[in-house]
Protein backbone atom coordinates (compact mmCIF):
# COMPACT_ATOMS: atom_id res chain seq x y z
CA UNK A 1 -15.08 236.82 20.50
CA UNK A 2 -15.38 235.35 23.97
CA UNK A 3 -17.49 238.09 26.40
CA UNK A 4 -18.86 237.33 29.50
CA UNK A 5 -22.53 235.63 29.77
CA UNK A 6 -25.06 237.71 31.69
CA UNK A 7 -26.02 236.84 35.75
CA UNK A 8 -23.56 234.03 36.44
CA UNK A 9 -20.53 233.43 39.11
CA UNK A 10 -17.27 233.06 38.25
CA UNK A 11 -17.89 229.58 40.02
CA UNK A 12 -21.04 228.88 38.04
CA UNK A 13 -19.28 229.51 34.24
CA UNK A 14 -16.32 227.16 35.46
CA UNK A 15 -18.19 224.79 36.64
CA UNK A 16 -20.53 224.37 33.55
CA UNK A 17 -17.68 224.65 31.46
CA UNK A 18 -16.12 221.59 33.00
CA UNK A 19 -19.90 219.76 32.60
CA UNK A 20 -20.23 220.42 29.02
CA UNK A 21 -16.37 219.83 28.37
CA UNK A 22 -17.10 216.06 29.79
CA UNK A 23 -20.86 215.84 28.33
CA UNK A 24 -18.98 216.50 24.90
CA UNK A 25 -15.57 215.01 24.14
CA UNK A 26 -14.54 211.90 25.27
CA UNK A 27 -10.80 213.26 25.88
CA UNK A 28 -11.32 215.28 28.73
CA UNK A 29 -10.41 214.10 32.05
CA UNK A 30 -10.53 215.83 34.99
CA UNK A 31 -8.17 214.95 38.15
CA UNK A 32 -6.95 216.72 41.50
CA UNK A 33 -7.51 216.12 45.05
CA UNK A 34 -10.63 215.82 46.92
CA UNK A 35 -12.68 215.91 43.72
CA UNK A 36 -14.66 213.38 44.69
CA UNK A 37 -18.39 214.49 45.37
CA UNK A 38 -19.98 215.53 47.35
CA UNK A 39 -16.85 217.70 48.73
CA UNK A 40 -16.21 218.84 45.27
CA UNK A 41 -13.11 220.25 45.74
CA UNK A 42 -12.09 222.46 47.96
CA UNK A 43 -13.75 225.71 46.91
CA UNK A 44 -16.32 223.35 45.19
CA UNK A 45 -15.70 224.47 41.36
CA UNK A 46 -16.44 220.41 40.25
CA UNK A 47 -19.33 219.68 42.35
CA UNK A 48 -21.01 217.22 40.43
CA UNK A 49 -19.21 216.38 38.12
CA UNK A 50 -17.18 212.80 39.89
CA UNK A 51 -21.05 211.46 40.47
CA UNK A 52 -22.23 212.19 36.75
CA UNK A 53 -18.51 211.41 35.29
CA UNK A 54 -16.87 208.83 37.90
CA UNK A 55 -14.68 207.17 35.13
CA UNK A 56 -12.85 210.77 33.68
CA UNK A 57 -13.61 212.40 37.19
CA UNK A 58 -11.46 211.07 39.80
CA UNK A 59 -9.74 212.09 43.13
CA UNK A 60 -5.63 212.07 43.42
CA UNK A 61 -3.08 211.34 45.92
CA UNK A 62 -1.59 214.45 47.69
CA UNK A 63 1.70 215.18 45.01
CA UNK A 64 1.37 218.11 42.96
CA UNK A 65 4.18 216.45 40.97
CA UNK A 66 2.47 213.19 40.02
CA UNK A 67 -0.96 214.88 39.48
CA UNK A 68 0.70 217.40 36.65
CA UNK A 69 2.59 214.56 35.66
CA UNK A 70 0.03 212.12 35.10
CA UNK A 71 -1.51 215.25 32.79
CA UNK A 72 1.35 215.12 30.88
CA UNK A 73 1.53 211.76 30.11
CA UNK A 74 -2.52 211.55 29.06
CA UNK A 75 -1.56 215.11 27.02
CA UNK A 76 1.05 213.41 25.02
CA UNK A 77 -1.69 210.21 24.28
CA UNK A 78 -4.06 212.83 22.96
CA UNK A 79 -6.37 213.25 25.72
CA UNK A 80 -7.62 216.43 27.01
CA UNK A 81 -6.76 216.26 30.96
CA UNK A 82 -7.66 219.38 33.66
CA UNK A 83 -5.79 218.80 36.63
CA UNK A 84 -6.69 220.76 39.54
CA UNK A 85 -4.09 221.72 42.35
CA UNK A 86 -5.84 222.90 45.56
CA UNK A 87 -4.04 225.66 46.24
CA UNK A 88 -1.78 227.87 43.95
CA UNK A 89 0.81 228.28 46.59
CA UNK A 90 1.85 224.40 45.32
CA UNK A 91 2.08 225.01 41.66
CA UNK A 92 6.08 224.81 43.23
CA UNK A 93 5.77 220.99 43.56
CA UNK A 94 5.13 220.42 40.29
CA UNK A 95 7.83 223.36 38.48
CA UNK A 96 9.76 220.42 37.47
CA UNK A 97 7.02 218.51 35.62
CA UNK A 98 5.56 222.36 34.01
CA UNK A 99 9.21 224.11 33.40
CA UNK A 100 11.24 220.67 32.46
CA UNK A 101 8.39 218.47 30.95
CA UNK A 102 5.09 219.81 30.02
CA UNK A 103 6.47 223.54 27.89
CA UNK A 104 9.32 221.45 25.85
CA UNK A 105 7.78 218.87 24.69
CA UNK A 106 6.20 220.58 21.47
CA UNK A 107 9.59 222.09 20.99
CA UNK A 108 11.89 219.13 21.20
CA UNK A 109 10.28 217.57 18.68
CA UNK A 110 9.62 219.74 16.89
CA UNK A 111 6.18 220.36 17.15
CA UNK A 112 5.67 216.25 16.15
CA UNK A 113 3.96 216.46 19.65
CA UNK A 114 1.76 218.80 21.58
CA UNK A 115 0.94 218.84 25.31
CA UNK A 116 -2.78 220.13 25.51
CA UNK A 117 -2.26 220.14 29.43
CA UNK A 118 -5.03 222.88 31.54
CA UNK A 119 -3.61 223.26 34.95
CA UNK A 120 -6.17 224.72 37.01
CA UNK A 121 -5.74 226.78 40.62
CA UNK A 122 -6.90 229.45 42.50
CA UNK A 123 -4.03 232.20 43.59
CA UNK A 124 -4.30 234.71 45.80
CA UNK A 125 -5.20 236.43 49.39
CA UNK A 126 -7.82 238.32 51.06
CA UNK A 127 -8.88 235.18 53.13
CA UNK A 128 -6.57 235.27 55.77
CA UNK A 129 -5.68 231.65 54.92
CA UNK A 130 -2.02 233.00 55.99
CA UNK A 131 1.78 232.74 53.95
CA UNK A 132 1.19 229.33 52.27
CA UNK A 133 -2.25 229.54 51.03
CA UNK A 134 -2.53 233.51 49.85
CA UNK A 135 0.01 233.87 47.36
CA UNK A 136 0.06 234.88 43.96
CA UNK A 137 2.89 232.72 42.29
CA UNK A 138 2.44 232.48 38.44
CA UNK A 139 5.30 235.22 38.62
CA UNK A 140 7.87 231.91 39.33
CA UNK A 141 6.82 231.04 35.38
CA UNK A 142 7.19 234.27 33.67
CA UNK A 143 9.71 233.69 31.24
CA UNK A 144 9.42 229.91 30.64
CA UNK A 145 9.11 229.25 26.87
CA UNK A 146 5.72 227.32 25.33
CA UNK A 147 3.83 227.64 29.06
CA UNK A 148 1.05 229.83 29.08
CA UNK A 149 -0.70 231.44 31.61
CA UNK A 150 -4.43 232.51 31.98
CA UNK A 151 -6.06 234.58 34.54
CA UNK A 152 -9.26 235.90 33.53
CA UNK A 153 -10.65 238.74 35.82
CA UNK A 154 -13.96 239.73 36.85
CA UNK A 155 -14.77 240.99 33.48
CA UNK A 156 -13.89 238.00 31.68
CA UNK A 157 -15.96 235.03 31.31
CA UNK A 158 -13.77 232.45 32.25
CA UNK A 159 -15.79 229.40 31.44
CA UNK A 160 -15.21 230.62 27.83
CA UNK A 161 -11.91 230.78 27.82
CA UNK A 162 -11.52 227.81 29.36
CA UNK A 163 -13.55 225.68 27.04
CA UNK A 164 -11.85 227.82 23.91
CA UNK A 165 -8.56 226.52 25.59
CA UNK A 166 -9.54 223.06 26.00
CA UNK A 167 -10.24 223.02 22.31
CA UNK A 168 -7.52 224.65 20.71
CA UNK A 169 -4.54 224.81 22.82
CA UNK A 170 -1.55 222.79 21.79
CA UNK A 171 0.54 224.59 24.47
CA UNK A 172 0.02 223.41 28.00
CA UNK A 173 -1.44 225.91 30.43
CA UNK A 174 -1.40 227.39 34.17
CA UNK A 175 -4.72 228.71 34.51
CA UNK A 176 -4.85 230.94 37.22
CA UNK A 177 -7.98 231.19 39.16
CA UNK A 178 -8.38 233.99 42.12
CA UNK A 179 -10.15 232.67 45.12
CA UNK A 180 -12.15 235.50 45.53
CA UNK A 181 -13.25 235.63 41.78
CA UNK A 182 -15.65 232.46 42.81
CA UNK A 183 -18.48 234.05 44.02
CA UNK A 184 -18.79 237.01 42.14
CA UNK A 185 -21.31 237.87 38.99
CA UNK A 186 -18.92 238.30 35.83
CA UNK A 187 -19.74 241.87 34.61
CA UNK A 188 -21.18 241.82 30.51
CA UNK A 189 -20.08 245.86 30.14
CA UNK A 190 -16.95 246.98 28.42
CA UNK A 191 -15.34 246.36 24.95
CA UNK A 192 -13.14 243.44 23.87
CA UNK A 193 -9.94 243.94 22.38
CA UNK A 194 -8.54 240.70 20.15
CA UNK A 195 -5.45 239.35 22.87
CA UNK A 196 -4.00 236.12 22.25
CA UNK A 197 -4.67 233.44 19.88
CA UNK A 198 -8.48 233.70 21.20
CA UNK A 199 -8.28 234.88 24.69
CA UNK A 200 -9.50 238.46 25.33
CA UNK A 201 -8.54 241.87 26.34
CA UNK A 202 -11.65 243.61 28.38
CA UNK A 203 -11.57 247.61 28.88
CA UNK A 204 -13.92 248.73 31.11
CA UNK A 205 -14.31 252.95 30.95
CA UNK A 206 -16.00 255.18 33.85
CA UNK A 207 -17.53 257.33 31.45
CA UNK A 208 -19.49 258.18 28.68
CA UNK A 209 -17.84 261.08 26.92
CA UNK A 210 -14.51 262.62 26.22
CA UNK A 211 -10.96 261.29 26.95
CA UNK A 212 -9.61 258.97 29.66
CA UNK A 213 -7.68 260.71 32.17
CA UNK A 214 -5.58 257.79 32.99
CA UNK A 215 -5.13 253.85 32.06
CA UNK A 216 -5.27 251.24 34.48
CA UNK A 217 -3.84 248.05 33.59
CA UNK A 218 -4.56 244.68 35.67
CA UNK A 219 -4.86 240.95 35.47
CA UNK A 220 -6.71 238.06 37.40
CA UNK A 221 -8.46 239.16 40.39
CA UNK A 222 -7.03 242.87 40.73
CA UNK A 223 -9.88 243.74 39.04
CA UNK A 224 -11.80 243.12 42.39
CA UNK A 225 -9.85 246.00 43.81
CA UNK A 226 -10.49 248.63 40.77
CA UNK A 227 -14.23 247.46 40.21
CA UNK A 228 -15.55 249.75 43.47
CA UNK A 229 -12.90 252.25 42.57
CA UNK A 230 -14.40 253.10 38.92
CA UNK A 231 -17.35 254.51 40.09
CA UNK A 232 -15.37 256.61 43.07
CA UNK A 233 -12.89 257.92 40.40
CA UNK A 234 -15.75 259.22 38.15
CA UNK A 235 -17.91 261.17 40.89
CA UNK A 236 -14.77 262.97 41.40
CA UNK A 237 -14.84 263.72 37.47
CA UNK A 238 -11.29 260.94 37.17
CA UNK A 239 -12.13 259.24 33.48
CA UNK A 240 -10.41 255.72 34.02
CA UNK A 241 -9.64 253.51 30.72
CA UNK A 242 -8.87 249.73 33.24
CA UNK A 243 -7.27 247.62 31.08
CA UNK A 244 -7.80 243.79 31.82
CA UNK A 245 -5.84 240.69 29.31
CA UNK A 246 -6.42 237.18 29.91
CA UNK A 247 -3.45 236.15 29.04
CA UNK A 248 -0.82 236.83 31.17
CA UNK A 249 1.98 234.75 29.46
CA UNK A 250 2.02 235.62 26.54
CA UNK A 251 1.79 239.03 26.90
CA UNK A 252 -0.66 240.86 24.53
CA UNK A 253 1.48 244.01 23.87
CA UNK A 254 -0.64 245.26 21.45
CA UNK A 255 -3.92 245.70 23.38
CA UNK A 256 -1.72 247.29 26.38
CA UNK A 257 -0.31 249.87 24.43
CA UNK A 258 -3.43 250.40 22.66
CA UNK A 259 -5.05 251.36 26.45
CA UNK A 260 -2.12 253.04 27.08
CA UNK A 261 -1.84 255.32 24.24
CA UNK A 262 -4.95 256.94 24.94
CA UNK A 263 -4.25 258.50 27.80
CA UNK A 264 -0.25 258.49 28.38
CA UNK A 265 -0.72 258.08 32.00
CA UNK A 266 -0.41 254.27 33.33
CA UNK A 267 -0.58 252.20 36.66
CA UNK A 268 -0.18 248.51 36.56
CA UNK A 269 -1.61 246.58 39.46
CA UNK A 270 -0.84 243.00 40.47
CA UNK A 271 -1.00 241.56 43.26
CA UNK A 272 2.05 239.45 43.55
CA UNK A 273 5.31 241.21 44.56
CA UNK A 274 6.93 243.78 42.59
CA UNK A 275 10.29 243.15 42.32
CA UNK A 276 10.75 241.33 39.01
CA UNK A 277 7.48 240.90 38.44
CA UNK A 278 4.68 241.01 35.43
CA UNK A 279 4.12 244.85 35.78
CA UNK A 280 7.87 245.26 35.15
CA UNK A 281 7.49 243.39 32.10
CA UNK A 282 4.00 245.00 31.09
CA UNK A 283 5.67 249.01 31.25
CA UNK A 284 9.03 247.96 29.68
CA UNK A 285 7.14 246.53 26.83
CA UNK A 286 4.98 249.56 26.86
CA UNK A 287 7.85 252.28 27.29
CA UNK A 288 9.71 250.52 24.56
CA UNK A 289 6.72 251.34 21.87
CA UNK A 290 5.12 254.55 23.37
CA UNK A 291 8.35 256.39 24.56
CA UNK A 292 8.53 259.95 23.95
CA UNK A 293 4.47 259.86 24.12
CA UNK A 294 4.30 259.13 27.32
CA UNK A 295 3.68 261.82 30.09
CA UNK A 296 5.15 259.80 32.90
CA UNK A 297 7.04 257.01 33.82
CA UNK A 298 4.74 253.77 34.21
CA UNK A 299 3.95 253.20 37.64
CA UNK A 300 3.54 249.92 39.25
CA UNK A 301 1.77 248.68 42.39
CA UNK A 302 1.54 245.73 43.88
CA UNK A 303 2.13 243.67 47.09
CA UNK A 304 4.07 244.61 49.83
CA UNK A 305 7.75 242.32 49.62
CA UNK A 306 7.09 240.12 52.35
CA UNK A 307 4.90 237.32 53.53
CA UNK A 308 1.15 237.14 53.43
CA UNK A 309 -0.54 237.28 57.10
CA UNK A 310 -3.57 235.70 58.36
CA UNK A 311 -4.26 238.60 60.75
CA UNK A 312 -7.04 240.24 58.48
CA UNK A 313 -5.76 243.86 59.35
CA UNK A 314 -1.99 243.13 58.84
CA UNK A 315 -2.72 241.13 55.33
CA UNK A 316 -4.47 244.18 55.01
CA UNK A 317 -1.84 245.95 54.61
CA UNK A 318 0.31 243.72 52.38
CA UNK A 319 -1.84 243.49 49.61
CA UNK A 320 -2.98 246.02 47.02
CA UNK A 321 -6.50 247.81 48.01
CA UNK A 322 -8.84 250.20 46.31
CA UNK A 323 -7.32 252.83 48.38
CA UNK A 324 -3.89 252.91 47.73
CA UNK A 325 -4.94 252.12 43.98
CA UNK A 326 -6.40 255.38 44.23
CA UNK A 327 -3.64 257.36 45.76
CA UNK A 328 -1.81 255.87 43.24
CA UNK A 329 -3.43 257.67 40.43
CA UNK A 330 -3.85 260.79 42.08
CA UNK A 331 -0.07 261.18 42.55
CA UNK A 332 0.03 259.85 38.65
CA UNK A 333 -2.14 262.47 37.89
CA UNK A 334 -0.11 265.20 40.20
């Protein structure tokens, strides 16, 4: 079972993932742009690692499209490549290389080949980098066959899961990394539930005793909005079961409806939009299971259905916040 170490970053378990990954098996290559040190990328995740691996660590043109594709090619020789794309927001240049290439190949032949592809990028806002730098797109691959997609939260330890994934994975994956994940300690506390072929469910309660009031369900770095809430919620005597999977794609039903069946009361926040989005999948798989035990509808929150400002107050006011997360449940609960 993958938990999180004790008293490291999010940065710091990624980036000594990556170090032992290269200290230990010859496959692994890492490339994206501006790798080389001492930059180390641009929110500095492989510092290091180009001056103690130059030959498997190197720096790429700027094209999304050939860096994923030049994974896919090494994937199908039997390496183990990690490309990095700078920002999230460009996962779109390469959609034909991930949607058309990298998830069919196992299936059009039959699983004769595999494409062990790790596509690492960090998603999301509260930077005020502006509309093409703060979104959260993974939702553009929801549905795509044979791609999976990772985002561990704050309560994950996503070094782990990224070195299980390296290992075992024959599927290629996007592994979704929140900017503002980096610099934070990864929290030990909770239980595990068993998620996806290896990849963990975390539930984190705000209590010691009794029942939950209400289930919180959340991904990727939406737990950075419910982690300061937990401890509001339970001074005003609101038992919270948060609910945070790995794996986004594919979705581990079984752990959500687990959460959810203990209290009959769920929110699911994301921070990408809400139309069509992951939390619309997450309650229609729950209400399909847990209907008639449910006390309410599923409610959803996430972004506002617009663009992303850099103005710090008007992004603000796009994107999720402890706050509304909060008003949220209390209407739940009303």
């Amino acid at each position: 079972m993958l938990r999180p170490n004790i008293m490291t970053t999010y940065l710091a378990s990624l980036n000594t993932a990556l170090r032992n990954l290269l200290a230990t098996d010859d496959r692994v290559h890492l490339w994206g742009e501006d790798l080389l040190d001492p930059y180390g990328g641009a929110f500095k995740v492989t510092a290091g690692l180009q001056a103690a691996y130059p030959e498997r660590v190197r720096t790429t043109p700027i094209s999304e499209a050939a860096i994923v594709g030049l994974g896919n090619g090494m994937a199908l020789r039997g390496y183990r490549p990690i490309v990095e794309l700078m920002f999230g927001d460009f996962v779109t240049l390469a959609a034909d290389q991930l949607i058309n290439y990298a998830a069919k190949f196992g299936a059009m032949y039959h699983d004769g080949a595999s494409n062990p592809l790790i596509v690492r990028t960090p998603m999301g806002g509260g930077r005020g980098y502006g509309p093409t730098h703060s979104q959260s797109l993974e939702k553009l691959f929801f549905g795509i066959p044979h791609l999976r997609i990772i985002a561990p939260s704050l309560y994950h330890d996503p070094g782990a899961i990224l070195t299980h994934l390296v290992q075992t994975t024959r599927d290629p994956v996007l592994f979704v990394e929140h900017k503002l994940l980096y610099p934070k300690t990864i929290q030990p506390e909770g239980d595990s539930l068993p998620g996806l072929e290896g990849v963990p469910t975390r539930l984190i309660r705000n209590y010691k005793t009794g029942k939950p009031d209400v289930t919180l369900i959340a991904y990727g770095g939406a737990s950075l909005w419910i982690e300061p809430l937990l401890p509001r919620l339970a001074a005003e005597e609101i038992r919270v079961l948060a609910c945070f999977p790995a794996s986004v794609q594919p979705l581990p039903l079984d752990d959500l409806v687990q959460a959810a069946a203990e209290t009959g009361l769920v929110l699911i926040v994301e921070e990408g939009t809400r139309a069509h989005g992951w939390g619309a999948e997450a309650a229609a798989g729950i209400t399909e299971i847990l209907w008639g035990r449910l006390k309410a509808p599923v409610a959803r929150l996430a972004a506002a259905d617009t663009i992303i400002p850099s103005a710090k107050p008007l992004e603000t006011e796009v994107l999720p916040s402890p706050e509304r997360i909060e008003q949220a449940i209390y209407d739940l609960l009303s």
